[in-house]
Protein backbone atom coordinates (compact mmCIF):
# COMPACT_ATOMS: atom_id res chain seq x y z
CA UNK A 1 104.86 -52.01 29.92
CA UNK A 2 106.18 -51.60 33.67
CA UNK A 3 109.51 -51.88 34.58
CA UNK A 4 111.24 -52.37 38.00
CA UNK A 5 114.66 -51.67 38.43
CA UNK A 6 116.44 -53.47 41.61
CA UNK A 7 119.38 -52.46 43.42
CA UNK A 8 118.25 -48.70 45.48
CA UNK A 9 115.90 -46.51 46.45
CA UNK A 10 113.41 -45.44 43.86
CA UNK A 11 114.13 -42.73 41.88
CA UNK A 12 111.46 -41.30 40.58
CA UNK A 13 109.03 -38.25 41.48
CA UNK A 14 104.92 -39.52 42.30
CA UNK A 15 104.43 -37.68 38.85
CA UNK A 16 105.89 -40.40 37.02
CA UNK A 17 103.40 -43.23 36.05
CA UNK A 18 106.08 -46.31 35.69
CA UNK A 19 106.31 -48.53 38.65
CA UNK A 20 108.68 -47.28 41.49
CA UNK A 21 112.22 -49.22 41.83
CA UNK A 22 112.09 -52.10 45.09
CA UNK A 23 113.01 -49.70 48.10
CA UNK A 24 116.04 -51.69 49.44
CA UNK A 25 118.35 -50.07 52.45
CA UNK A 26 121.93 -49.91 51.44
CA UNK A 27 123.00 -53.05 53.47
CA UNK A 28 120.76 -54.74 51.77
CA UNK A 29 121.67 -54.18 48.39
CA UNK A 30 125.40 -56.48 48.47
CA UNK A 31 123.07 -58.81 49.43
CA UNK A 32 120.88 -58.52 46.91
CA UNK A 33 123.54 -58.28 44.29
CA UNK A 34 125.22 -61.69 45.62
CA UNK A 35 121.80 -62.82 45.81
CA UNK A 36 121.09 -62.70 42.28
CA UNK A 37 124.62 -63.14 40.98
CA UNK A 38 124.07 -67.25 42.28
CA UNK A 39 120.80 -67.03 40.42
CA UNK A 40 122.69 -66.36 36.81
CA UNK A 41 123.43 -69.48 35.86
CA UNK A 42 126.24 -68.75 32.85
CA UNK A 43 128.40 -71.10 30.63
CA UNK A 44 131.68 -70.87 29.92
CA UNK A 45 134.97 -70.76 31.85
CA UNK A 46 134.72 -71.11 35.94
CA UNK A 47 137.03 -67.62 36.26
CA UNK A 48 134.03 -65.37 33.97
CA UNK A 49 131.19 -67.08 35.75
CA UNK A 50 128.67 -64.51 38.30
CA UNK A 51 129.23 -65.65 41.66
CA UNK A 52 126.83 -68.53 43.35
CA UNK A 53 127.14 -67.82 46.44
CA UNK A 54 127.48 -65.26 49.22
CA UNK A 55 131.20 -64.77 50.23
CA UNK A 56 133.58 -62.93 52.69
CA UNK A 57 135.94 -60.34 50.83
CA UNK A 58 139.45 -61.73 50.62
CA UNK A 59 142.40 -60.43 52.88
CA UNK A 60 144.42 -58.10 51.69
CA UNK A 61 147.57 -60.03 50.63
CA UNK A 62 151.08 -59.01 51.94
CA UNK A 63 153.19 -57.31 49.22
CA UNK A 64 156.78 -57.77 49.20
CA UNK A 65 159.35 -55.17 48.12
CA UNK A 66 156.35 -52.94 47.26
CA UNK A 67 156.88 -50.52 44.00
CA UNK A 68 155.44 -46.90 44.94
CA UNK A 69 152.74 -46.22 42.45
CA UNK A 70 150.67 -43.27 43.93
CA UNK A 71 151.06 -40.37 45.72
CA UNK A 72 148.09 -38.53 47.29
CA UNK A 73 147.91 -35.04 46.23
CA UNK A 74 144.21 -34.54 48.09
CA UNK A 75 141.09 -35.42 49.13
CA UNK A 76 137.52 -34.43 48.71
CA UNK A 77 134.57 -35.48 50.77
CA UNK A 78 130.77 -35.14 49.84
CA UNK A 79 129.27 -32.05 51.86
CA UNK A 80 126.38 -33.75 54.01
CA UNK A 81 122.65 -32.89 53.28
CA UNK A 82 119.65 -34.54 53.81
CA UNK A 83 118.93 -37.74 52.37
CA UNK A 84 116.83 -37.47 48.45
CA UNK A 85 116.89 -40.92 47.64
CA UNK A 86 119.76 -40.37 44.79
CA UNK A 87 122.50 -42.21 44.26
CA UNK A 88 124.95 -42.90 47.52
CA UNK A 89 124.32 -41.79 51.07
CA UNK A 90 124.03 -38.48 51.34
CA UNK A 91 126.74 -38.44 53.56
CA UNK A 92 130.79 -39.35 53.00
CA UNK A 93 131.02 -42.83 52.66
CA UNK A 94 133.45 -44.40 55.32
CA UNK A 95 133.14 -48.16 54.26
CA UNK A 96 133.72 -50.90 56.97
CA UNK A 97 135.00 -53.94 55.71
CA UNK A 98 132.19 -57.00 56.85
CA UNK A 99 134.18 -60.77 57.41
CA UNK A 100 130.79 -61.72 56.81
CA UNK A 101 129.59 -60.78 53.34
CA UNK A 102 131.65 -58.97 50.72
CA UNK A 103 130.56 -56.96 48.52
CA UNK A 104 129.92 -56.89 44.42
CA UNK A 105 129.96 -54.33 41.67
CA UNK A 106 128.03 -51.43 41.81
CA UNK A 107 127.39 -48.90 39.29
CA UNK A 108 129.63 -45.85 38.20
CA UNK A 109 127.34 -43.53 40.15
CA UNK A 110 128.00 -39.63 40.75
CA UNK A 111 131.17 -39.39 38.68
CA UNK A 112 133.20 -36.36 39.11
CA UNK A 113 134.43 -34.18 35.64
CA UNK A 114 137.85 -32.52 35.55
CA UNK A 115 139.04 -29.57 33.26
CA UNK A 116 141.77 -26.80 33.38
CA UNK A 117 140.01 -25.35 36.13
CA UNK A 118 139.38 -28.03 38.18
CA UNK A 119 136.70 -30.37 39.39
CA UNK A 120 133.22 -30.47 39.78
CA UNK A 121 131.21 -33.15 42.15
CA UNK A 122 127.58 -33.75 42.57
CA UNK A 123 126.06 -35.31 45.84
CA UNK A 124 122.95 -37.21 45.78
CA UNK A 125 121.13 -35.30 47.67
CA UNK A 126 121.43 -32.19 45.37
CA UNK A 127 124.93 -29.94 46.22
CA UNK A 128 127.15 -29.34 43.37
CA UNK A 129 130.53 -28.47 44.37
CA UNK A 130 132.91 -26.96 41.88
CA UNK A 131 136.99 -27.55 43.24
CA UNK A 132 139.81 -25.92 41.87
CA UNK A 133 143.11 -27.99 41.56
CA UNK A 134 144.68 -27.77 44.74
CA UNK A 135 141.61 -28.78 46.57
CA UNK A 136 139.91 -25.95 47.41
CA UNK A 137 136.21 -25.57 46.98
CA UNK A 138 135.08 -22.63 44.48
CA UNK A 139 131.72 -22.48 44.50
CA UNK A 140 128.64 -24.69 45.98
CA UNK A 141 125.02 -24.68 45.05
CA UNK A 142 122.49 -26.94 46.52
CA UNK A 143 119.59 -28.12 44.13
CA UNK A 144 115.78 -28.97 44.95
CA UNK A 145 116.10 -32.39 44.49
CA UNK A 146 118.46 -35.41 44.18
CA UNK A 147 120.78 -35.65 41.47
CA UNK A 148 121.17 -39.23 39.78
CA UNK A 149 123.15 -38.27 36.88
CA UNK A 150 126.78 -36.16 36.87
CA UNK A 151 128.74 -34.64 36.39
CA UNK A 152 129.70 -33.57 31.88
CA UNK A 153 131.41 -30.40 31.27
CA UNK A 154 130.10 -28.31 28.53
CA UNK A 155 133.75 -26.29 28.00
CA UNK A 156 132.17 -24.22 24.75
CA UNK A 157 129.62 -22.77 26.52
CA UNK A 158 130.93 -22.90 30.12
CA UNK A 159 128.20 -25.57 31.25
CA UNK A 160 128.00 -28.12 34.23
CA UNK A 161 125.45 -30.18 33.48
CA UNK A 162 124.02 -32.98 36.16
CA UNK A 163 120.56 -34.55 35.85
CA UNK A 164 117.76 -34.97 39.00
CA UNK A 165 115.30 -37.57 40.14
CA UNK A 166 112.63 -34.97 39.08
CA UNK A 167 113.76 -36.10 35.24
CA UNK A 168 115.24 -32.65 34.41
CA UNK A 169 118.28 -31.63 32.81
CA UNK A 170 120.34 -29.14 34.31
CA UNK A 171 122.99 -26.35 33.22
CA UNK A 172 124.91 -25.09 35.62
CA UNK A 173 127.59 -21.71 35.13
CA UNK A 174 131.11 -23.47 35.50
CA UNK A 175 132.42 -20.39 37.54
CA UNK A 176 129.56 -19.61 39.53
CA UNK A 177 126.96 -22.54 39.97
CA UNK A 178 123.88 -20.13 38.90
CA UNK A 179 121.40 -22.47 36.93
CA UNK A 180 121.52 -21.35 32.82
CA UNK A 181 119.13 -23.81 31.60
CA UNK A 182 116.78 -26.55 32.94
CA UNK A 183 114.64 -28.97 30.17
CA UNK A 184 111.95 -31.73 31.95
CA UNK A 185 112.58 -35.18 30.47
CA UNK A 186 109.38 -37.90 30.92
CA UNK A 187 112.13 -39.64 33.07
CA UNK A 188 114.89 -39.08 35.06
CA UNK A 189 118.86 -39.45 33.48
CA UNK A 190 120.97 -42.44 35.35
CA UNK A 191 124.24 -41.16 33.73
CA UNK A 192 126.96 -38.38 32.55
CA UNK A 193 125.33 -37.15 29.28
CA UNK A 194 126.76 -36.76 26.16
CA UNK A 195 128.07 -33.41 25.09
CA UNK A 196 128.84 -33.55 21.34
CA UNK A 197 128.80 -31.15 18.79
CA UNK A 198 125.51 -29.20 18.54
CA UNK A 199 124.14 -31.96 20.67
CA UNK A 200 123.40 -32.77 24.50
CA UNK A 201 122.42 -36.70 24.16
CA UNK A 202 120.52 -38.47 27.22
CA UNK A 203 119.80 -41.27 27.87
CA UNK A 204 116.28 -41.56 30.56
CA UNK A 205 115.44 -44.69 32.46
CA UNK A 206 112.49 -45.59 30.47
CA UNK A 207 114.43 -46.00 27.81
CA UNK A 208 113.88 -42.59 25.86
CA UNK A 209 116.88 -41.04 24.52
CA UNK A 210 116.69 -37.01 23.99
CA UNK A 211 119.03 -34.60 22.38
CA UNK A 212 119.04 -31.21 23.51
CA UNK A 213 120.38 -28.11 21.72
CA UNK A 214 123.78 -27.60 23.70
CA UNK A 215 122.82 -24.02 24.15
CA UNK A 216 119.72 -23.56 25.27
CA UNK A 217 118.49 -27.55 26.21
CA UNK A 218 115.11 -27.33 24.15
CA UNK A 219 114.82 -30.60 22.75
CA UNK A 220 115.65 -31.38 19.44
CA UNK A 221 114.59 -34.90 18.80
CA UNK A 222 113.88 -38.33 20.74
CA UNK A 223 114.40 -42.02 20.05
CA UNK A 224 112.77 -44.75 22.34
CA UNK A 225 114.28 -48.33 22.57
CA UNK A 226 113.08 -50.99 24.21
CA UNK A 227 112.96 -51.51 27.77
CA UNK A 228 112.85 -55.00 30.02
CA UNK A 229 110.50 -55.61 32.61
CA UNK A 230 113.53 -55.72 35.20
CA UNK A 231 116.58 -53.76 35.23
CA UNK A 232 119.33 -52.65 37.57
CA UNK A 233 119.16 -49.52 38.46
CA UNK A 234 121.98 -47.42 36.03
CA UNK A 235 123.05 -47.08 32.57
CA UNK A 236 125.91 -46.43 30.74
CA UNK A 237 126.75 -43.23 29.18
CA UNK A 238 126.30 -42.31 25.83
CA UNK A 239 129.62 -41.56 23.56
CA UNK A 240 130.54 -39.96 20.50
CA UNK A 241 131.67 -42.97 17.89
CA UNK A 242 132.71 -39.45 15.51
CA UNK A 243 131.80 -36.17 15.09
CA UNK A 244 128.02 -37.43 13.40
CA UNK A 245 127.27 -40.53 15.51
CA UNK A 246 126.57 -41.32 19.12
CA UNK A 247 126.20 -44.72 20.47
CA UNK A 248 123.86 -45.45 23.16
CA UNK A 249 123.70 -48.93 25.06
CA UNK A 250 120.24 -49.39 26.79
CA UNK A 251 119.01 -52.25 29.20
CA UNK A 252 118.27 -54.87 27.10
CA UNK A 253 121.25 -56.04 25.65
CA UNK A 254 122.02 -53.62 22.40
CA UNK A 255 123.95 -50.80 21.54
CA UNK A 256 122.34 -48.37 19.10
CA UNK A 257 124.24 -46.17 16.52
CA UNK A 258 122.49 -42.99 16.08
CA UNK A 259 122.35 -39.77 13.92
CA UNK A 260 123.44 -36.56 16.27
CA UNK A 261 121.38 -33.82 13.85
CA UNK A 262 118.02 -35.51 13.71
CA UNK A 263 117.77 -39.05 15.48
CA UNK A 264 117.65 -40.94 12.59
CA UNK A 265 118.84 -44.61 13.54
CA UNK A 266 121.53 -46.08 12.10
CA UNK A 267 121.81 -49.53 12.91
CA UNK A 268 121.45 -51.63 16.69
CA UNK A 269 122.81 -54.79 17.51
CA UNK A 270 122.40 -56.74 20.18
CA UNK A 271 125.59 -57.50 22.07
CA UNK A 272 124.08 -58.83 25.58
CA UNK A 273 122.55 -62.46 24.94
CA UNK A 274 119.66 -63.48 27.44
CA UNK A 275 119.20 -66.95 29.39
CA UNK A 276 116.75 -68.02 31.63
CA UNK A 277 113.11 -68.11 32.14
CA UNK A 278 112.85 -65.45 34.75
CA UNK A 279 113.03 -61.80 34.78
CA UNK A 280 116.11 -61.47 37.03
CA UNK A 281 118.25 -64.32 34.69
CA UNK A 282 117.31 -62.20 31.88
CA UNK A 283 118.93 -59.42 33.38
CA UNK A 284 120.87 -58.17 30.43
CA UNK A 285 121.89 -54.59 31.19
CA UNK A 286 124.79 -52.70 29.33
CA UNK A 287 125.84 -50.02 32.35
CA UNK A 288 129.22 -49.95 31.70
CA UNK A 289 130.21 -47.32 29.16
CA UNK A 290 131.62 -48.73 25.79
CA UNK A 291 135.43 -48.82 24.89
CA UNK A 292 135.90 -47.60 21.14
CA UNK A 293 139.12 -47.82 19.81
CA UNK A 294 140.28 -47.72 16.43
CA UNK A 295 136.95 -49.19 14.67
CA UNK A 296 136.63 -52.02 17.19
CA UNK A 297 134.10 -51.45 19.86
CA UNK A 298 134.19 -53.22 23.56
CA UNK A 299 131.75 -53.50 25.47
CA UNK A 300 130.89 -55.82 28.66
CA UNK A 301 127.34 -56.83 30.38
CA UNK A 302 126.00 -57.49 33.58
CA UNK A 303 124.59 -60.91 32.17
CA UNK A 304 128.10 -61.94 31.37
CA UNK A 305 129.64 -60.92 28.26
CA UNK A 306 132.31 -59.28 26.80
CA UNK A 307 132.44 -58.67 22.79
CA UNK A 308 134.56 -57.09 20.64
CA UNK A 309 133.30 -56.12 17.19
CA UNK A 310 134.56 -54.36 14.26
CA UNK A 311 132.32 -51.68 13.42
CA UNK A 312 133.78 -51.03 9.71
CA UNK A 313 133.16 -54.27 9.10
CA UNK A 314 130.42 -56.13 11.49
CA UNK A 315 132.66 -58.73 12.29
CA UNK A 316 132.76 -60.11 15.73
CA UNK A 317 135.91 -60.44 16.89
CA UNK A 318 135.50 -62.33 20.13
CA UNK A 319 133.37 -62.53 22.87
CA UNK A 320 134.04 -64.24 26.58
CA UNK A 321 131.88 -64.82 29.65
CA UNK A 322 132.91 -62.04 31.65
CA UNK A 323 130.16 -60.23 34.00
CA UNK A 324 130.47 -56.74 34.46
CA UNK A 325 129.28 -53.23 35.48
CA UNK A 326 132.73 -51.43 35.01
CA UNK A 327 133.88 -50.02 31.67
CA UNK A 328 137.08 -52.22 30.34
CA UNK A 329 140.43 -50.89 30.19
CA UNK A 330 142.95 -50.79 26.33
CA UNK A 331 146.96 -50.58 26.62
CA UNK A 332 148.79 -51.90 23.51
CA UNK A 333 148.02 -55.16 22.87
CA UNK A 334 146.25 -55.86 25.96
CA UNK A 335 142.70 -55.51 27.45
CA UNK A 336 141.80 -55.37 31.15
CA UNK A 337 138.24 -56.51 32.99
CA UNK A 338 137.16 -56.54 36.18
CA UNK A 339 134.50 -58.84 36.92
CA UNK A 340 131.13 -58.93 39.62
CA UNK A 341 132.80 -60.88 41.83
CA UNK A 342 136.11 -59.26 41.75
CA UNK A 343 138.12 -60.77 39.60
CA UNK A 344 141.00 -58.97 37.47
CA UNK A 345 141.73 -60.26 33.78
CA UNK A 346 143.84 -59.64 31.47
CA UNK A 347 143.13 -60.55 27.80
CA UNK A 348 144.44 -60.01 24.57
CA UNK A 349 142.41 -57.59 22.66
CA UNK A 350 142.20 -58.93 19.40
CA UNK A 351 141.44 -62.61 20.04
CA UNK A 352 140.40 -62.55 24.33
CA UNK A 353 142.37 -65.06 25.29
CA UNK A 354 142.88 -64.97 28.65
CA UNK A 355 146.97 -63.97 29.81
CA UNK A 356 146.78 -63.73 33.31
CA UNK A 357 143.75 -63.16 36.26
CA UNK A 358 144.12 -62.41 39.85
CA UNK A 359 141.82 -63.55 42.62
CA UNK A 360 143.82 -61.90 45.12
CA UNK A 361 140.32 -59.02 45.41
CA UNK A 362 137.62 -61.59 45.19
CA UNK A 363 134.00 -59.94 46.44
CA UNK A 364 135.87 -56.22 47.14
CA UNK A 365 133.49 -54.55 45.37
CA UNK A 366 135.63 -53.57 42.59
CA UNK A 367 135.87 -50.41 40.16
CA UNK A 368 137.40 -50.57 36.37
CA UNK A 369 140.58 -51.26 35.82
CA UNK A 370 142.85 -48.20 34.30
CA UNK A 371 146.31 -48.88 32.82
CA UNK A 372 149.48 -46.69 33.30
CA UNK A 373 152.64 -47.24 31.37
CA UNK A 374 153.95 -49.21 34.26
CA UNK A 375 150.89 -51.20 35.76
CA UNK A 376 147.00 -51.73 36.19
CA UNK A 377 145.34 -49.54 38.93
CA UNK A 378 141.85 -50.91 40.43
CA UNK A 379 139.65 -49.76 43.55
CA UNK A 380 137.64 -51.35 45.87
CA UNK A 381 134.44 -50.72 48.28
CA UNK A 382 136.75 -50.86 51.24
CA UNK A 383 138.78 -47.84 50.20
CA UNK A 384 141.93 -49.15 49.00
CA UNK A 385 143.67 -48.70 45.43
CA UNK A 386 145.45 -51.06 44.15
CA UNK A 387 148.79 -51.63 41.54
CA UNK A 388 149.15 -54.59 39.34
CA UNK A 389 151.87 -55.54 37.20
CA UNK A 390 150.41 -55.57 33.68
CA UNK A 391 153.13 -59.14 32.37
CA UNK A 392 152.40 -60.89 35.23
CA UNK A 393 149.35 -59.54 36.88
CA UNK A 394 150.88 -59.30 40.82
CA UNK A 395 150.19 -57.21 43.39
CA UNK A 396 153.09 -54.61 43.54
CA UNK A 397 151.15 -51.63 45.13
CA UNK A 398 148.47 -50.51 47.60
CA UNK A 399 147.15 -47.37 48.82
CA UNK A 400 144.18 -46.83 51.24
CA UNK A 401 141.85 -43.81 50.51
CA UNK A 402 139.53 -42.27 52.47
CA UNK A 403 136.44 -43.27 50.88
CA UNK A 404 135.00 -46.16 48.96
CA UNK A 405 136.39 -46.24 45.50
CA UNK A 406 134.13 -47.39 42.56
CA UNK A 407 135.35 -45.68 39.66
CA UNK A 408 138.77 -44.77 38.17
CA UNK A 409 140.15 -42.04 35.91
CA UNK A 410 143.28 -41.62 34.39
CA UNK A 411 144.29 -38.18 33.26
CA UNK A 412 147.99 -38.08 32.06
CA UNK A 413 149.68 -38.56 35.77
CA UNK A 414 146.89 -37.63 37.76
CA UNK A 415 144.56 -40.37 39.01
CA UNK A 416 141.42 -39.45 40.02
CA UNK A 417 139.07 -42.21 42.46
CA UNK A 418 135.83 -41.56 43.20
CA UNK A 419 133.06 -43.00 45.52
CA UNK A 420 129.04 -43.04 44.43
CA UNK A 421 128.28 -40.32 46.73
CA UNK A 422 130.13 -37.78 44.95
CA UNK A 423 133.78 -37.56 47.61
CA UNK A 424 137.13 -37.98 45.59
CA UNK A 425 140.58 -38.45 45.84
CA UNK A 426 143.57 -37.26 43.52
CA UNK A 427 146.43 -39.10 43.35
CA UNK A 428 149.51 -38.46 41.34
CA UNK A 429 150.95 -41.41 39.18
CA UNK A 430 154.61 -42.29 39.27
CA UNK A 431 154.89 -43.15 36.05
C-alpha cells in the first residue's frame, strides 16, 4: 500500500520505494492546513469543532494590570545551512504575522532535550548543537543529511540521539558530537525516540516500529502497524507506560501497548474514530504524544478527539471533540487543550466537562499548553508566550520571543520554547 503524507517537503531518500510526501512551500502549508480543517466535518460542540474556513489571527488583546510570569534568561537561534528538506527552514524562523490568513497547528518538530549539562538542538538541515546552561554553544557537528527526528538524551551511556531523512538512527557523544553509533531503518523516524531500559524504541513513517539495543543500536526486534493511505506528516513519540511497556500511537487512530524485551504485543485500541468517505476526512493521526498519569491515559487526535481511558481497567472515561496536534497538559484536578484553530480549554480530567475556553488566540498557530502553580503558559507562530489564569482562564501575561514558538516545556522554573527549526528560548518562571 502507498501512502502520502501532506503538510512539507518530502522526506524521504530516492532509495525508498513508498510514494514521496506532496512537495508544498512553507506558505503554502497554513493554507493547506485551513484548507482541510473546513473539509472535517465533526459533531459535537461548536468550541471542539476543526475550523471551516480560512481566518485572520486575532489581535493581541490588551492586558490590564499585567502579572509578570516570565523572565528571559536567553536565547538560541538555529545556525543557518543549506536547505535538506527536514523539518523547518533551515534558517531562524522570524515569523511575520499575515492580517490575511492565520495560521493552524503544526507538529512538535525538532524538539530540543535538556539535562544537567545543558541543551542540545538539531536543525533540519543536519547541525547538532550542544549548549551549556548559560547559553553558550559547546560543541557543533553538522550531519550528511537532514534530520527529521530530535533530539532524546541517552544519560547512561552519554548518547544524543537524532534521526535523518536517510532513515538512520544516530548516536551522538554528549560532550563532543563524534558519531558512536548509526543503525539504517527501511524509513526515516518523524519523532524523539524512546530511550527506556535496555531499549531505544522508534517509531518510522511507514509505520514500522524498531527497538535498538541502547548500546550499540543493532536492532533487536520490529513490529509493523497499520498505515493509512494519507497522513500528515509527524508522529508522536513513543513513551514508557513502566519499566516493561512502551506505548506507541501510529497514524491510524490506535495506540499500541508493547513488550520492551522482545516486541511481543500486548493489546491496541483504537482511540481516533474515522468519518468521511475521503482520504483527507479520514485523517485520523495521533501526533501528539500521550499524557499518562496515574493509570489513566490522555490522548488527543488530529480528527478531533480527546479520550481518557483507564488502562487498569479499560474503561473509558470520557471523550470530547477536541482537534489536536499538541500533547495535553494535567494540574490537579484540571486538564488543559489547545485546539487546531487555537482555542484554549480547560476541562476537568475525570469527567471533560468543559470549565472555561478562551478565544482570545484564535488561528495563532498554537503550541501545548503547560501549567505552573500559578497559571497556563501557551505559544504561538507569531512568537509570543502567553499566561493564563488557570480559575478563570484570562489573559494575565505576555511575552514576545524571538522566534516562532510551537512547543513548550516545563522544567521546575525554567521554561523552555522552542520553534520547528531547532532555535530556543529559556525563560525563567515566577512561580
Amino acid at each position: 500500500m502507498t501512502q502520502r503524507y501532506i503538510n512539507s517537503y518530502s522526506p524521504y531518500p530516492t532509495a525508498v520505494t513508498r510514494r514521496p510526501a506532496v512537495a508544498l512551500p512553507r506558505a503554502a502549508h497554513v493554507v493547506l492546513l485551513s484548507a482541510l480543517l473546513g473539509m472535517g466535518g465533526l459533531s459535537g460542540c461548536s468550541y471542539f469543532k476543526k475550523s471551516e474556513s480560512i481566518n485572520p489571527p486575532a489581535a493581541l488583546v490588551q492586558i490590564n494590570n499585567p502579572q509578570p510570569m516570565l523572565a528571559p534568561a536567553f536565547y538560541h537561534a538555529a545556525p543557518t545551512g543549506k536547505r535538506r528538506f527536514g523539518w523547518g527552514n533551515g534558517k531562524t524562523s522570524a515569523v511575520k504575522p499575515s492580517k490575511k490568513h492565520g495560521a493552524t497547528q503544526t507538529g512538535a518538530g525538532l524538539q530540543v532535550a535538556s539535562d544537567t549539562s545543558g541543551f542540545v538542538s538539531a536543525a533540519s538541515h543536519g547541525i547538532v548543537t550542544a549548549i551549556n546552561p548559560q547559553g553558550q554553544t559547546q560543541w557543533q557537528i553538522s550531519l550528511p543529511n537532514a534530520i527529521t527526528g530530535g533530539v532524546s538524551l541517552d544519560n547512561t551511556n552519554g548518547n544524543v540521539l537524532v534521526s535523518d531523512r536517510a532513515g538512520k538512527v544516530i548516536a551522538l557523544e554528549r560532550t563532543t558530537g563524534k558519531t558512536r553509533w548509526q543503525t539504517q531503518l527501511a524509513s526515516p523516524v518523524m519523532s524523539p525516540v524512546l530511550v527506556s531500559g535496555a531499549r531505544i524504541v522508534a517509531l518510522s513513517n511507514s509505520g514500522v516500529v524498531t527497538a535498538l539495543d541502547r548500546q550499540t543500536g543493532q536492532v533487536v526486534w520490529q513490529f509493523a502497524t497499520q498505515n493509512p493511505n494519507l497522513s500528515l506528516r509527524g508522529a508522536a513519540s513513543p513513551i514508557a507506560l513502566d519499566a516493561t511497556t512502551a506505548l506507541v500511537s501510529t497514524a491510524d487512530g490506535r495506540v499500541h501497548g508493547i513488550t520492551l524485551a522482545n516486541g511481543t504485543p500486548l493489546w491496541s485500541r483504537r482511540i481516533s474514530q474515522v468519518r468521511g468517505a475521503s482520504d483527507i476526512d479520514r485523517l485520523a493521526d495521533i501526533d501528539a504524544t500521550p499524557v499518562f498519569e496515574g493509570t489513566t491515559l490522555y490522548t488527543i487526535s488530529y480528527s478531533g478527539q480527546l479520550v481518557a481511558v483507564d488502562l487498569a481497567t479499560g474503561q473509558l472515561l470520557f471523550t470530547q471533540d477536541v482537534a489536536s496536534l499538541k500533547s495535553v497538559a494535567l494540574d490537579g484536578d484540571s486538564l488543559y487543550a489547545t485546539t487546531l484553530d487555537g482555542k484554549l480549554l480547560c476541562l476537568d480530567k475525570i469527567t471533560g466537562t468543559l470549565r472555561w475556553q478562551s478565544d482570545t488566540l484564535a488561528y495563532r498557530g498554537l503550541s501545548n499548553a503547560v501549567a505552573t502553580p500559578r497559571a497556563v503558559l501557551v505559544g504561538d507562530v507569531y512568537g509570543y508566550i502567553h499566561a493564563f489564569d488557570k480559575a478563570t482562564g484570562k489573559p494575565i501575561d505576555r511575552q514576545q520571543a524571538r522566534h516562532a514558538v510551537t512547543h513548550l516545556q516545563l522544567e521546575g522554573n525554567r521554561l523552555l520554547a522552542t520553534d520547528n527549526d531547532g532555535s530556543f528560548s529559556v525563560w525563567q518562571v515566577r512561580l
